[in-house]
N, C-alpha and C. Protein backbone atom coordinates (compact mmCIF):
# COMPACT_ATOMS: atom_id res chain seq x y z
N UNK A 1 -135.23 28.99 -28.51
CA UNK A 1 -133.92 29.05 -29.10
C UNK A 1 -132.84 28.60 -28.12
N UNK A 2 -132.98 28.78 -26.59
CA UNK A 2 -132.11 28.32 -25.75
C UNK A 2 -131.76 27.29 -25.75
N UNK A 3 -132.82 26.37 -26.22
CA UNK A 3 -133.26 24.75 -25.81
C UNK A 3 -132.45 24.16 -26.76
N UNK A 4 -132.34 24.92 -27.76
CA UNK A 4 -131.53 24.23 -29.39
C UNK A 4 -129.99 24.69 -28.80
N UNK A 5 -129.71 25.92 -28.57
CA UNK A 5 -128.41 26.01 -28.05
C UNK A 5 -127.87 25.07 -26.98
N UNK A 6 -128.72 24.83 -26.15
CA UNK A 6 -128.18 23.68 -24.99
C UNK A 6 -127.86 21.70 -25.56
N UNK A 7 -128.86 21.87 -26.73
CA UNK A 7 -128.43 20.42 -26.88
C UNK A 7 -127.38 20.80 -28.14
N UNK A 8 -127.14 21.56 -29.01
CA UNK A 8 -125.85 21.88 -29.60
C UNK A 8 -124.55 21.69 -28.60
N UNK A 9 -125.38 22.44 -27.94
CA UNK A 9 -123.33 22.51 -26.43
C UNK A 9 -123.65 21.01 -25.98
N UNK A 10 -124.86 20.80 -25.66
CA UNK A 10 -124.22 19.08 -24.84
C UNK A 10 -123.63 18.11 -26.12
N UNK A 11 -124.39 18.19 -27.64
CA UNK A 11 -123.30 17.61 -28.62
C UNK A 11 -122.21 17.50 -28.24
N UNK A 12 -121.29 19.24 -28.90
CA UNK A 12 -120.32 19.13 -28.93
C UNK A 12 -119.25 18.74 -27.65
N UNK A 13 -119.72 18.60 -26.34
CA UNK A 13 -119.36 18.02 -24.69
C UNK A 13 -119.62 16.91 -25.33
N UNK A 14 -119.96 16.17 -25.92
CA UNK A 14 -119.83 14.73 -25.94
C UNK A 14 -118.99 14.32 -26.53
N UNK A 15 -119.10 14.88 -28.11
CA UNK A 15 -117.98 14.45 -29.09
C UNK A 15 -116.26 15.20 -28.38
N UNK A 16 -115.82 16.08 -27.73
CA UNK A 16 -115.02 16.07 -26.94
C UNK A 16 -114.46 15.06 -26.46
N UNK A 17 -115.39 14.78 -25.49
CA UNK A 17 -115.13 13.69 -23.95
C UNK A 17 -114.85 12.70 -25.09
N UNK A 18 -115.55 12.14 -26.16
CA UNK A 18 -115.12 10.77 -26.60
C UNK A 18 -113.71 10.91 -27.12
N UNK A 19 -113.81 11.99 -27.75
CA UNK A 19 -112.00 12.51 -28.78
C UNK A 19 -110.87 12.08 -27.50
N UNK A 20 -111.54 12.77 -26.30
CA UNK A 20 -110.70 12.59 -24.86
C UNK A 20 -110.26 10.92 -24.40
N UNK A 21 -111.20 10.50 -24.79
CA UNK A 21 -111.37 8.74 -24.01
C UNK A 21 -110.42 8.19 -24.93
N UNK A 22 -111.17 8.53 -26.73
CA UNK A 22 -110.45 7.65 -27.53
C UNK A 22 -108.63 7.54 -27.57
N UNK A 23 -108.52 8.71 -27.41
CA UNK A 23 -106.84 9.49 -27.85
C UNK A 23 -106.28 8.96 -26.11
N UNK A 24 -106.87 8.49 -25.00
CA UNK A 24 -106.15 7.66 -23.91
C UNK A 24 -106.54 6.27 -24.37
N UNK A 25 -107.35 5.83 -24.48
CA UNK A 25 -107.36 4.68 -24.81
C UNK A 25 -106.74 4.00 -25.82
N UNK A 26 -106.28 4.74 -27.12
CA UNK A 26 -105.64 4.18 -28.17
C UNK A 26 -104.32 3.73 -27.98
N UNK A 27 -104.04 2.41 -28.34
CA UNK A 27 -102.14 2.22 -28.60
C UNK A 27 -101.58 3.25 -29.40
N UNK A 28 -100.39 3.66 -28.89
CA UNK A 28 -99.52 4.37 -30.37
C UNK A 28 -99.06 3.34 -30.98
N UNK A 29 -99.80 3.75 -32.31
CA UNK A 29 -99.33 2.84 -33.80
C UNK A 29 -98.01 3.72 -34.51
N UNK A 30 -96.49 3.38 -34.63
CA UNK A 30 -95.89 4.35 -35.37
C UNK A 30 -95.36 3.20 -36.23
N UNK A 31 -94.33 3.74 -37.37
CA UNK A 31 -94.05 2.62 -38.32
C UNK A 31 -92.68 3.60 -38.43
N UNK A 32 -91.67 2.81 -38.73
CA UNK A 32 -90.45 3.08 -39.02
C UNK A 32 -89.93 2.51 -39.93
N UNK A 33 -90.27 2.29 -41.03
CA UNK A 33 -89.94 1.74 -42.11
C UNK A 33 -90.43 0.19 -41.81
N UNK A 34 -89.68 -1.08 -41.42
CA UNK A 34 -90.23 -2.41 -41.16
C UNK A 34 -90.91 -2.35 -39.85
N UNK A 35 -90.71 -1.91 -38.88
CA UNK A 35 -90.93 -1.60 -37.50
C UNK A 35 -91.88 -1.03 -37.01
N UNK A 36 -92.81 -1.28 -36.37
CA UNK A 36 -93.82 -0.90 -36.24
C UNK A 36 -94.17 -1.30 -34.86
N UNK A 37 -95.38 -0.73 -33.84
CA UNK A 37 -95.81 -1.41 -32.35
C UNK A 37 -97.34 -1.79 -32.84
N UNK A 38 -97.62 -2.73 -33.07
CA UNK A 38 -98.85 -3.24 -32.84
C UNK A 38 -98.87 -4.19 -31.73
N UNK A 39 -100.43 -3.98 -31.18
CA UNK A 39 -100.84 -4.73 -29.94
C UNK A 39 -99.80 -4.71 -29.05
N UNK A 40 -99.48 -3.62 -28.89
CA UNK A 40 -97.92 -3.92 -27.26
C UNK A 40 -96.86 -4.30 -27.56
N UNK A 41 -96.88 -4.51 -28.94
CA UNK A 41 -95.81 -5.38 -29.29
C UNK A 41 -95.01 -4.94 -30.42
N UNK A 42 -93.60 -5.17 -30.83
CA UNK A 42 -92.82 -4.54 -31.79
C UNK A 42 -92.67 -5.50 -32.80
N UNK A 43 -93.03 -5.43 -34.33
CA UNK A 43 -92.81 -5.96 -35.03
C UNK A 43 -92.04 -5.76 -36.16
N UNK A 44 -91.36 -6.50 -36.85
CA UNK A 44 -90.36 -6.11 -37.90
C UNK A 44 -90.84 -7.00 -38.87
N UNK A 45 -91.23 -6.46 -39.82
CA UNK A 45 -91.84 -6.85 -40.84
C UNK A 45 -90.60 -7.32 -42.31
N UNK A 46 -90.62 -8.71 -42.51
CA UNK A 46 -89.44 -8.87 -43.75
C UNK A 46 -90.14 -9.36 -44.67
N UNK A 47 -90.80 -8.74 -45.84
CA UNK A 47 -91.24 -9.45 -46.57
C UNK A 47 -91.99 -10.05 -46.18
N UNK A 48 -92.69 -11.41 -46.77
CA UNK A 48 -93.95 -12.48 -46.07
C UNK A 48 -93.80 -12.67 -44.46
N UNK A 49 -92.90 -12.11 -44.09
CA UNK A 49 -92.35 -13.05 -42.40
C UNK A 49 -92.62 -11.51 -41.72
N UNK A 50 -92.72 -11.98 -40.22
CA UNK A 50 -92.81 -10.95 -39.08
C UNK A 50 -91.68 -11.51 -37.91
N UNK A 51 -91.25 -10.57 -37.45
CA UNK A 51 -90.79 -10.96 -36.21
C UNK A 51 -90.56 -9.84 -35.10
N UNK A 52 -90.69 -10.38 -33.62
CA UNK A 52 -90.82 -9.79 -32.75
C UNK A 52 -89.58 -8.80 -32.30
N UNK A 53 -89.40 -7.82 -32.03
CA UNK A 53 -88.43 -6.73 -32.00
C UNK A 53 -88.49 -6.44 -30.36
N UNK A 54 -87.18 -6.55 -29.52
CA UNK A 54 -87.33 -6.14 -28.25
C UNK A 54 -86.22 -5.75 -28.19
N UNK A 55 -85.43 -4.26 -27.80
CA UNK A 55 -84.44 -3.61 -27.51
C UNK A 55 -84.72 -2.98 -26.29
N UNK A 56 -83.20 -2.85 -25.64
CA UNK A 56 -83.38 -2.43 -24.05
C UNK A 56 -81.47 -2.35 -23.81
N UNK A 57 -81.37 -1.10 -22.87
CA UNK A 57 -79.78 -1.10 -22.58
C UNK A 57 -79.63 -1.07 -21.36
N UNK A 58 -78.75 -2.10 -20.81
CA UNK A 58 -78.53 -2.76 -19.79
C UNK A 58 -78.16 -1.77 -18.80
N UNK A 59 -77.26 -1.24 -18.98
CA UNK A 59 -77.05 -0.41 -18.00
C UNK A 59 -77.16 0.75 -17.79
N UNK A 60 -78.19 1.46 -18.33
CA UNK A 60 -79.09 2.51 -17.97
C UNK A 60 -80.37 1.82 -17.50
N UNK A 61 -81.78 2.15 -18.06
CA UNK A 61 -83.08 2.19 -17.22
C UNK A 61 -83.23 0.85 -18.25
N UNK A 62 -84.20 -0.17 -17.54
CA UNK A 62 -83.82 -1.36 -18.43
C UNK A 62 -85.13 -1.39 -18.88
N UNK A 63 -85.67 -0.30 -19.03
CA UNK A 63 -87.12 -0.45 -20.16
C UNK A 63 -86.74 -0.58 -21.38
N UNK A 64 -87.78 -1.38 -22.02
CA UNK A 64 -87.44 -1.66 -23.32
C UNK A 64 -88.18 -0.72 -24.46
N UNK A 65 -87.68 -0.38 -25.45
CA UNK A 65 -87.87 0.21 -26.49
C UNK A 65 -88.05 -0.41 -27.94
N UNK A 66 -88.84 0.12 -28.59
CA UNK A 66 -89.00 -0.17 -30.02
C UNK A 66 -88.49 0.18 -31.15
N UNK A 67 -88.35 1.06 -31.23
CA UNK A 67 -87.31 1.91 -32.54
C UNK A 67 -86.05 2.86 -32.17
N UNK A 68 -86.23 4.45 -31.66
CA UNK A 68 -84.93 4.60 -31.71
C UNK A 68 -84.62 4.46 -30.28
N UNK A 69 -83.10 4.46 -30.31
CA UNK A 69 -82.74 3.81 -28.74
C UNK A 69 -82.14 5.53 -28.14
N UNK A 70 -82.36 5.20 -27.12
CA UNK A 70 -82.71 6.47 -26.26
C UNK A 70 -81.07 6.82 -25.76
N UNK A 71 -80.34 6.49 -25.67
CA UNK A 71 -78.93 6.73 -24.97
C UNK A 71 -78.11 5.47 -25.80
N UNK A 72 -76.76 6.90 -26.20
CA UNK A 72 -75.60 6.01 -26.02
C UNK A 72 -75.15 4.48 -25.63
N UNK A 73 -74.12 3.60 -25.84
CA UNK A 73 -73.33 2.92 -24.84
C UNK A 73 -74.27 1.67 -25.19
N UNK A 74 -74.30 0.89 -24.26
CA UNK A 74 -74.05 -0.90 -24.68
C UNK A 74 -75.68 -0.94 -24.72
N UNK A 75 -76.11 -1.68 -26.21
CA UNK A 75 -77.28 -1.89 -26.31
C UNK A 75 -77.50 -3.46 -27.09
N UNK A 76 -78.65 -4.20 -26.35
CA UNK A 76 -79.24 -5.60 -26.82
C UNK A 76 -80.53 -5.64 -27.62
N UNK A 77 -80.53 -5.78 -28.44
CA UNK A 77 -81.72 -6.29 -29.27
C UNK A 77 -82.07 -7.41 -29.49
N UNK A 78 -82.77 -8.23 -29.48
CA UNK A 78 -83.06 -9.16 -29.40
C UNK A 78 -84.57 -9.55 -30.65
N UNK A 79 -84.49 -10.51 -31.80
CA UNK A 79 -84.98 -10.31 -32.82
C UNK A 79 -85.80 -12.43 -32.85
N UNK A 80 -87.26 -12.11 -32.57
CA UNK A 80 -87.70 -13.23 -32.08
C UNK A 80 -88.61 -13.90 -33.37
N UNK A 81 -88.55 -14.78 -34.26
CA UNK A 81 -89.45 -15.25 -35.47
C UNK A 81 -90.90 -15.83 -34.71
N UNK A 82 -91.65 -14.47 -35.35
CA UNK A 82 -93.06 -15.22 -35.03
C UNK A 82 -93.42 -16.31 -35.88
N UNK A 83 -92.80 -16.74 -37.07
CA UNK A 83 -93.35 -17.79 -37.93
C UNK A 83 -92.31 -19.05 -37.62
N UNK A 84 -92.68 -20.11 -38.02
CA UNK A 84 -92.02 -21.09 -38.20
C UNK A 84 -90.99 -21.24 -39.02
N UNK A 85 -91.76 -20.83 -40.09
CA UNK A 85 -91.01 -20.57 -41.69
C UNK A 85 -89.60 -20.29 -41.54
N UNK A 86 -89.96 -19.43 -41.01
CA UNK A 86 -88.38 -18.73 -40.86
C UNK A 86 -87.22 -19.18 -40.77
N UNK A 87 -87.47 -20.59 -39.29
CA UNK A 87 -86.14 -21.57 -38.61
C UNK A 87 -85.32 -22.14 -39.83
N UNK A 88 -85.46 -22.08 -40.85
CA UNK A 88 -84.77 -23.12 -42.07
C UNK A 88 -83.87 -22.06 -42.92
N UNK A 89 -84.46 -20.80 -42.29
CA UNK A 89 -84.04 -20.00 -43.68
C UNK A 89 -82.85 -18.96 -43.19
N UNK A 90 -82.17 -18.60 -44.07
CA UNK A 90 -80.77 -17.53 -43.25
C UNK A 90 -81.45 -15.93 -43.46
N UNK A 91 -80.63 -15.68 -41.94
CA UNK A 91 -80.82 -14.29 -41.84
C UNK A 91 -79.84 -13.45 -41.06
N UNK A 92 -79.16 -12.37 -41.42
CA UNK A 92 -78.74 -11.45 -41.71
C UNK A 92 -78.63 -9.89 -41.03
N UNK A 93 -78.05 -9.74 -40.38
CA UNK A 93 -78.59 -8.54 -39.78
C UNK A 93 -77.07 -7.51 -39.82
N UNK A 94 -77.81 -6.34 -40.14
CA UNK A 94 -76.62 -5.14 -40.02
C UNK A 94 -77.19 -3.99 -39.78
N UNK A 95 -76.07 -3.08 -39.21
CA UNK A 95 -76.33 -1.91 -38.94
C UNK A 95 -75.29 -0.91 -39.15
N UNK A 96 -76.32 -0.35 -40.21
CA UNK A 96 -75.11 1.06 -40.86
C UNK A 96 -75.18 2.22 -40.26
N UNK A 97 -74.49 3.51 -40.82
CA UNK A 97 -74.83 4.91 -40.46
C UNK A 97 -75.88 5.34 -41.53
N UNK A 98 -76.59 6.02 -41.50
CA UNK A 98 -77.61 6.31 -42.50
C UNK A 98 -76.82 7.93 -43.25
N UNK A 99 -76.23 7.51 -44.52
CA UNK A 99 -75.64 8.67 -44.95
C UNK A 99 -76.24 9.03 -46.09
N UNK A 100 -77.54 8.40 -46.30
CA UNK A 100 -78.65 8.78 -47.25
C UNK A 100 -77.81 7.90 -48.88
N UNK A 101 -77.43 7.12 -48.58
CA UNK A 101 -76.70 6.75 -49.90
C UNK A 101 -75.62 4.86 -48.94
N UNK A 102 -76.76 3.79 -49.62
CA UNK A 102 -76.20 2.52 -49.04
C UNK A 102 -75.01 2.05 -50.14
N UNK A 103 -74.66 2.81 -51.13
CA UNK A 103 -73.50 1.98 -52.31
C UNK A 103 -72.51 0.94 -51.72
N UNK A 104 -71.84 1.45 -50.72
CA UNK A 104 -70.67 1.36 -49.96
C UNK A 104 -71.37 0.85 -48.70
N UNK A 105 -71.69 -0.90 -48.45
CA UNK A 105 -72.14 -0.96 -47.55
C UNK A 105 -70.82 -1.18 -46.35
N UNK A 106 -69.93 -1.86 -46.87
CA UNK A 106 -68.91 -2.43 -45.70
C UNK A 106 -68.44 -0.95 -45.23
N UNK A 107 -68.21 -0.25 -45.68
CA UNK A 107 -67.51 1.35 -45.18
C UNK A 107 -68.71 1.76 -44.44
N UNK A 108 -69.70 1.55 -44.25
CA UNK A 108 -70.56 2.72 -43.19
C UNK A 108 -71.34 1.63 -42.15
N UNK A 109 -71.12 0.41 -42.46
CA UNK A 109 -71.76 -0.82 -41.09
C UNK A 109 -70.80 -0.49 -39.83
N UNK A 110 -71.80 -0.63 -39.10
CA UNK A 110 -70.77 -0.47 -37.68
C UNK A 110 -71.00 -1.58 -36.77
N UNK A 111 -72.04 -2.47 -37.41
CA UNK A 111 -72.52 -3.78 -36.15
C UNK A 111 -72.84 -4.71 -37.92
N UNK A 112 -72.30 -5.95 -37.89
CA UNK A 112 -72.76 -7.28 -38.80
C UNK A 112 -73.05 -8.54 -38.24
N UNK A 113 -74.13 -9.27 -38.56
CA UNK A 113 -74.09 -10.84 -38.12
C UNK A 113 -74.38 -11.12 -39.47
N UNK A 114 -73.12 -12.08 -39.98
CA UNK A 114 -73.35 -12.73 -41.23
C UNK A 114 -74.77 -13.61 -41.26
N UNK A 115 -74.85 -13.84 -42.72
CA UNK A 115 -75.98 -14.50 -42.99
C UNK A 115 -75.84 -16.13 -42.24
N UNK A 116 -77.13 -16.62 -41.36
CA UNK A 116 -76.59 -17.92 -41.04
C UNK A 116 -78.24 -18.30 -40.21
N UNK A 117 -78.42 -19.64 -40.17
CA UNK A 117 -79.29 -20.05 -39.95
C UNK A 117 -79.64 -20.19 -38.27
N UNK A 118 -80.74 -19.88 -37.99
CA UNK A 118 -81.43 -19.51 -36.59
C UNK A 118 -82.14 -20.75 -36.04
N UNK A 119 -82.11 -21.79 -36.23
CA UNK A 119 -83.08 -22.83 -35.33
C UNK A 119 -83.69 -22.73 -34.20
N UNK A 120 -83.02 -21.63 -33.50
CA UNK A 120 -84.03 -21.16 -32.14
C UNK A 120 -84.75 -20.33 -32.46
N UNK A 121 -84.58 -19.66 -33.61
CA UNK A 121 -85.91 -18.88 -34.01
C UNK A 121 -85.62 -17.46 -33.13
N UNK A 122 -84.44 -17.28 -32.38
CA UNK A 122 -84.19 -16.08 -31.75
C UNK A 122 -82.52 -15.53 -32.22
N UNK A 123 -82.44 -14.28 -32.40
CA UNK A 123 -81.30 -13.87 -32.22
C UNK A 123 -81.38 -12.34 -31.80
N UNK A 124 -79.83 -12.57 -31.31
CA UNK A 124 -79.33 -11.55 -30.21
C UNK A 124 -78.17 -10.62 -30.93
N UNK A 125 -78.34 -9.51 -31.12
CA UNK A 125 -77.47 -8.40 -31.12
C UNK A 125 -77.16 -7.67 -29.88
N UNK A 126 -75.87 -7.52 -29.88
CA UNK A 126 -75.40 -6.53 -28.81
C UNK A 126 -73.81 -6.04 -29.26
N UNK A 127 -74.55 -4.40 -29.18
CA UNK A 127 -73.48 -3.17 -29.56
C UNK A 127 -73.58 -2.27 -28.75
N UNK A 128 -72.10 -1.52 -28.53
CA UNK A 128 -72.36 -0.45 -27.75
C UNK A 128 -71.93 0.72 -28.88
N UNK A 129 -72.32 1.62 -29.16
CA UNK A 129 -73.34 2.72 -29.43
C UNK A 129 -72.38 3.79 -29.14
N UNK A 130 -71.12 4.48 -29.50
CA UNK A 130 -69.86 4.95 -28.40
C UNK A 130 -70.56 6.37 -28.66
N UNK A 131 -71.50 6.53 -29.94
CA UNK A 131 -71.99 8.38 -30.15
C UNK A 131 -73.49 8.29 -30.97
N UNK A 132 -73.64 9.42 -30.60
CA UNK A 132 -75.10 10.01 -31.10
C UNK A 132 -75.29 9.71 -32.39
N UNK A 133 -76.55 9.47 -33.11
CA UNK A 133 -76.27 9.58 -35.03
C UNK A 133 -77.64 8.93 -34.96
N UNK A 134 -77.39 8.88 -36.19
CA UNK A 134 -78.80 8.44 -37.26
C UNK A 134 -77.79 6.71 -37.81
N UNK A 135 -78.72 6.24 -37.74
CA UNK A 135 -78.69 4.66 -38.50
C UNK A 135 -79.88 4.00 -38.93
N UNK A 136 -79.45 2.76 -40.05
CA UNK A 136 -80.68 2.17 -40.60
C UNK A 136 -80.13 0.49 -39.83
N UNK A 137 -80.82 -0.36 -39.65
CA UNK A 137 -81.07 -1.43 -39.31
C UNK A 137 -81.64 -2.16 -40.50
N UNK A 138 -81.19 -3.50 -40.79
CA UNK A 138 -80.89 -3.68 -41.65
C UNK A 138 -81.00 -5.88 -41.33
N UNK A 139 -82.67 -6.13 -41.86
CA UNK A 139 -82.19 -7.40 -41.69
C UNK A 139 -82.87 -8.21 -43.00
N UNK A 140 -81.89 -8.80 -43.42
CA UNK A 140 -82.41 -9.66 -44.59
C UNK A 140 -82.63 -11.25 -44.20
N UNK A 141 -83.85 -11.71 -44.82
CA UNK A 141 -83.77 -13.03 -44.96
C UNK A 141 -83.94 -13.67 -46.36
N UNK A 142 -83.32 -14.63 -46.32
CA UNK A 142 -83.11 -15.36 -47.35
C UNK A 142 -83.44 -16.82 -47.36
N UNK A 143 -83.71 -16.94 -48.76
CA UNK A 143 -84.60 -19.22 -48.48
C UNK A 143 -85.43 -18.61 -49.87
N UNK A 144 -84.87 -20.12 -50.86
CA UNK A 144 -85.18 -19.85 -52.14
C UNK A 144 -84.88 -18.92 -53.04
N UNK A 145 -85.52 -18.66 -53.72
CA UNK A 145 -85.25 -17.58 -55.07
C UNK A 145 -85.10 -16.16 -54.86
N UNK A 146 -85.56 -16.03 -53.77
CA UNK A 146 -85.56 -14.98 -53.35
C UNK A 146 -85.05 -14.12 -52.05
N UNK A 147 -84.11 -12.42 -51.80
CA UNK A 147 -84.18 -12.67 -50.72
C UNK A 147 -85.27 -10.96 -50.30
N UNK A 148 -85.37 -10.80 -48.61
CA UNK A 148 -86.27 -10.18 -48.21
C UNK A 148 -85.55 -9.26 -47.75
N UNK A 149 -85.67 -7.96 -47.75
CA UNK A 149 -85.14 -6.55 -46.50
C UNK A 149 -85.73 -6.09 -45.93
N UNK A 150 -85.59 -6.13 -44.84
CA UNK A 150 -86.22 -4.80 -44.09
C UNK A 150 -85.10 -3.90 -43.47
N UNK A 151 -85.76 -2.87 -43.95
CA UNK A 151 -85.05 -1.19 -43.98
C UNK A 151 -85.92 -0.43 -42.54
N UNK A 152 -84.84 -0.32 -41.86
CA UNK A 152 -85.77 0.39 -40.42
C UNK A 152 -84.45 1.59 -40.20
N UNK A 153 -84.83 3.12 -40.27
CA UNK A 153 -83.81 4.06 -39.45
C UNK A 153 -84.24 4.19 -38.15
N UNK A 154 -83.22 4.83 -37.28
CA UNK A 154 -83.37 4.79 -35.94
C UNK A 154 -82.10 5.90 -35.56
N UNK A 155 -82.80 6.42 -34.44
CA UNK A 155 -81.06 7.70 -34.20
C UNK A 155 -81.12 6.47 -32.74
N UNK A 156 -79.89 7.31 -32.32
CA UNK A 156 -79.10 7.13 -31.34
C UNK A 156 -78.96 8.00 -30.56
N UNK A 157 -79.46 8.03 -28.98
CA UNK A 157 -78.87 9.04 -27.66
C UNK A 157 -79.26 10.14 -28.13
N UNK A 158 -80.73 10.38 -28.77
CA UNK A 158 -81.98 11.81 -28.53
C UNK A 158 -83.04 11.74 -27.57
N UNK A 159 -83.00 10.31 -26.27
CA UNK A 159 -83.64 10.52 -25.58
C UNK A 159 -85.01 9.88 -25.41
N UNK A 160 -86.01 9.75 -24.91
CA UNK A 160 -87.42 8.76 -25.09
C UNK A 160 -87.99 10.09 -26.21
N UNK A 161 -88.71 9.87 -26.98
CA UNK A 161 -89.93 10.91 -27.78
C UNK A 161 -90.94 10.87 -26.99
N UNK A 162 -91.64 12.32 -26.97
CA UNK A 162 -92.72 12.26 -26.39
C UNK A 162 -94.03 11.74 -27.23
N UNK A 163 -94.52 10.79 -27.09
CA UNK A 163 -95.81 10.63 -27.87
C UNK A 163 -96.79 11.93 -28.37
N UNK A 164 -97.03 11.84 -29.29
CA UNK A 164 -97.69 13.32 -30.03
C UNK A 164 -98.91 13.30 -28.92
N UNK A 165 -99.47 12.15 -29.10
CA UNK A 165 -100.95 11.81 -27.87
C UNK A 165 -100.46 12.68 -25.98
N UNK A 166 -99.48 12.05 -25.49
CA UNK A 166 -99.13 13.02 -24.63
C UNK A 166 -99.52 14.18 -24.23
N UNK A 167 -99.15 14.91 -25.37
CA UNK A 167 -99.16 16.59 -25.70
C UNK A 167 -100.74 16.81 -26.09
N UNK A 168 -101.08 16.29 -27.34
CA UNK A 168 -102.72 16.73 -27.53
C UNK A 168 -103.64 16.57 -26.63
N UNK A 169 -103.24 15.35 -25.73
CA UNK A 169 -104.36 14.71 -24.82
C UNK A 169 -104.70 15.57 -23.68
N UNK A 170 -104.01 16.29 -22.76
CA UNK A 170 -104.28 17.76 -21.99
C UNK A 170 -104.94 18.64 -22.78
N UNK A 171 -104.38 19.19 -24.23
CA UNK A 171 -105.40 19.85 -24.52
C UNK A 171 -106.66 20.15 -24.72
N UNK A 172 -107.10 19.07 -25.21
CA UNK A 172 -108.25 18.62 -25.67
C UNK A 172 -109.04 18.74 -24.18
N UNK A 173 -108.22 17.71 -23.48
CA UNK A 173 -108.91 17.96 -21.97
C UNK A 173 -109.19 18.79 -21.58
N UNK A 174 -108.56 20.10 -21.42
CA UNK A 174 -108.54 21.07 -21.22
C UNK A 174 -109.88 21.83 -21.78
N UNK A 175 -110.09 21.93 -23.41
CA UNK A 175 -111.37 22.43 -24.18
C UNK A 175 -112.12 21.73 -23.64
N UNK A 176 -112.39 19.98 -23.55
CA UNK A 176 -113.62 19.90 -22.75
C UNK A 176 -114.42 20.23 -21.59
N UNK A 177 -113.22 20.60 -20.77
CA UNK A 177 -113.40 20.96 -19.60
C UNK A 177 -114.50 22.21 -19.70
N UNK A 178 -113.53 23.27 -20.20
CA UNK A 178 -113.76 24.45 -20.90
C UNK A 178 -115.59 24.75 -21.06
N UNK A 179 -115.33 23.94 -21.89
CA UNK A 179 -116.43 23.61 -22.52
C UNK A 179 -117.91 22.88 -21.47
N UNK A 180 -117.49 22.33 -20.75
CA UNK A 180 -118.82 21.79 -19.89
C UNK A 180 -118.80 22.83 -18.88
N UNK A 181 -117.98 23.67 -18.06
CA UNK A 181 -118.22 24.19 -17.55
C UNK A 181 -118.95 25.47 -17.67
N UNK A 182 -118.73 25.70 -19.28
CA UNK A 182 -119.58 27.01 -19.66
C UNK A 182 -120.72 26.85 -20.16
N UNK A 183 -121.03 25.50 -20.46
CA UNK A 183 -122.46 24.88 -20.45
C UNK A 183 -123.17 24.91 -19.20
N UNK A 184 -122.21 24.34 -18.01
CA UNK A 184 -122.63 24.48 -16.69
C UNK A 184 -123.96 25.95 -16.72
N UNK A 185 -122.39 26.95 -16.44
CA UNK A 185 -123.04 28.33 -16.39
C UNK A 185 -123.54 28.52 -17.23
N UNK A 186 -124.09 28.37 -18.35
CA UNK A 186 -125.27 29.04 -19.54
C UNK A 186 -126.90 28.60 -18.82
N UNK A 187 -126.12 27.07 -18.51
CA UNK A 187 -127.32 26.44 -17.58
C UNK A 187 -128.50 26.69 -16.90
N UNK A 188 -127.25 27.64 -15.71
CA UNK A 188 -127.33 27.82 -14.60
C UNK A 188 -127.79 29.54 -14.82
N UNK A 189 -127.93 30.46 -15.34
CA UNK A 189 -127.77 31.36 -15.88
C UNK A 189 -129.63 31.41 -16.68
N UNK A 190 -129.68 30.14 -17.86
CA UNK A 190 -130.99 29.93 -18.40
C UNK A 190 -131.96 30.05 -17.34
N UNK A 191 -131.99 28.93 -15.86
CA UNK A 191 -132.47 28.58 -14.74
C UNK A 191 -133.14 30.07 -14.34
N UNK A 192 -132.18 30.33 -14.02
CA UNK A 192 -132.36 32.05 -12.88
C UNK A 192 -132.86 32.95 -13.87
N UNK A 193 -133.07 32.86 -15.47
CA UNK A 193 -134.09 34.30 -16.15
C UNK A 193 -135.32 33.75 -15.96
């Protein structure tokens, strides 16, 4: 009966350690409405089109961020077309307060770049940010019959988030640990009867 208990405990020590490996090894995938980090990378999703998302504020810590921006005060975004498609077509970008209700868009925008065509395939926002809040981001493209939104919220000056992975990933560590070491001693314990 020992023998069945010992390869039960080395199971569950395995499936652990992997829960452990996988949850460091994984990217955080989060989605914010268009916005999302796949592969290292920030994407803003408009309809058929993608494009690359890189925000960062100059004069605080100049790491860059993906969704909400971490502090107050003067911030650059920078909005890069992974497709081609795109260069011909107008696009649009705004940024409101998120007051759960868009009717009244000109009364709650606090940053606009009219609709207008991109041939570099890059554009640049830069706002400074004077207070804390909740906002949606806001970029449309347009070309043909149709046009595209993407709807992304984001607060303002709450700071970096801690990744949920962060926090679980000690724990877990922790139970495995837990856990092999009292396998250790059951071991060690079986040995010596």
């Amino acid at each position: 009966m020992s023998a069945r208990l010992a390869e039960v405990k080395q199971v569950v020590l395995t499936i652990l350690l992997v829960l452990v490996t996988s949850m460091a090894l994984t990217s955080q995938v989060q989605a914010h409405g268009g916005l999302a980090l796949a592969e290292d990378m920030c994407v803003l999703t408009v309809g058929p089109y993608r494009m690359h998302f890189t925000g960062y504020q100059p004069l605080s810590q100049e790491e860059e961020f993906c969704e909400d921006i971490p502090e107050t005060g003067k911030t650059v975004i920078a909005l890069d077309y992974i497709q081609e498609e795109l260069r011909p077509l107008t696009t649009e970008v705004r940024i409101i307060r998120d007051t759960g209700s868009e009717e009244n868009l000109d009364a709650i925008t606090v940053f606009h770049l009219p609709p207008k065509v991109y041939p570099s395939a890059s554009i640049a926002v830069e706002h400074t940010f004077p207070e804390k809040g909740k906002f949606v981001g806001l970029v449309t493209v347009t070309g043909g019959a149709q046009d595209y939104v993407s709807r992304f919220p984001f607060s303002v000056g709450e700071g970096r988030p801690t990744p949920k992975a962060a926090i679980i990933a000690p724990i877990v560590l922790v139970i495995a640990l837990g856990a092999f070491f009292f396998m250790r001693k059951n071991k060690n314990n079986t040995n010596v009867a």
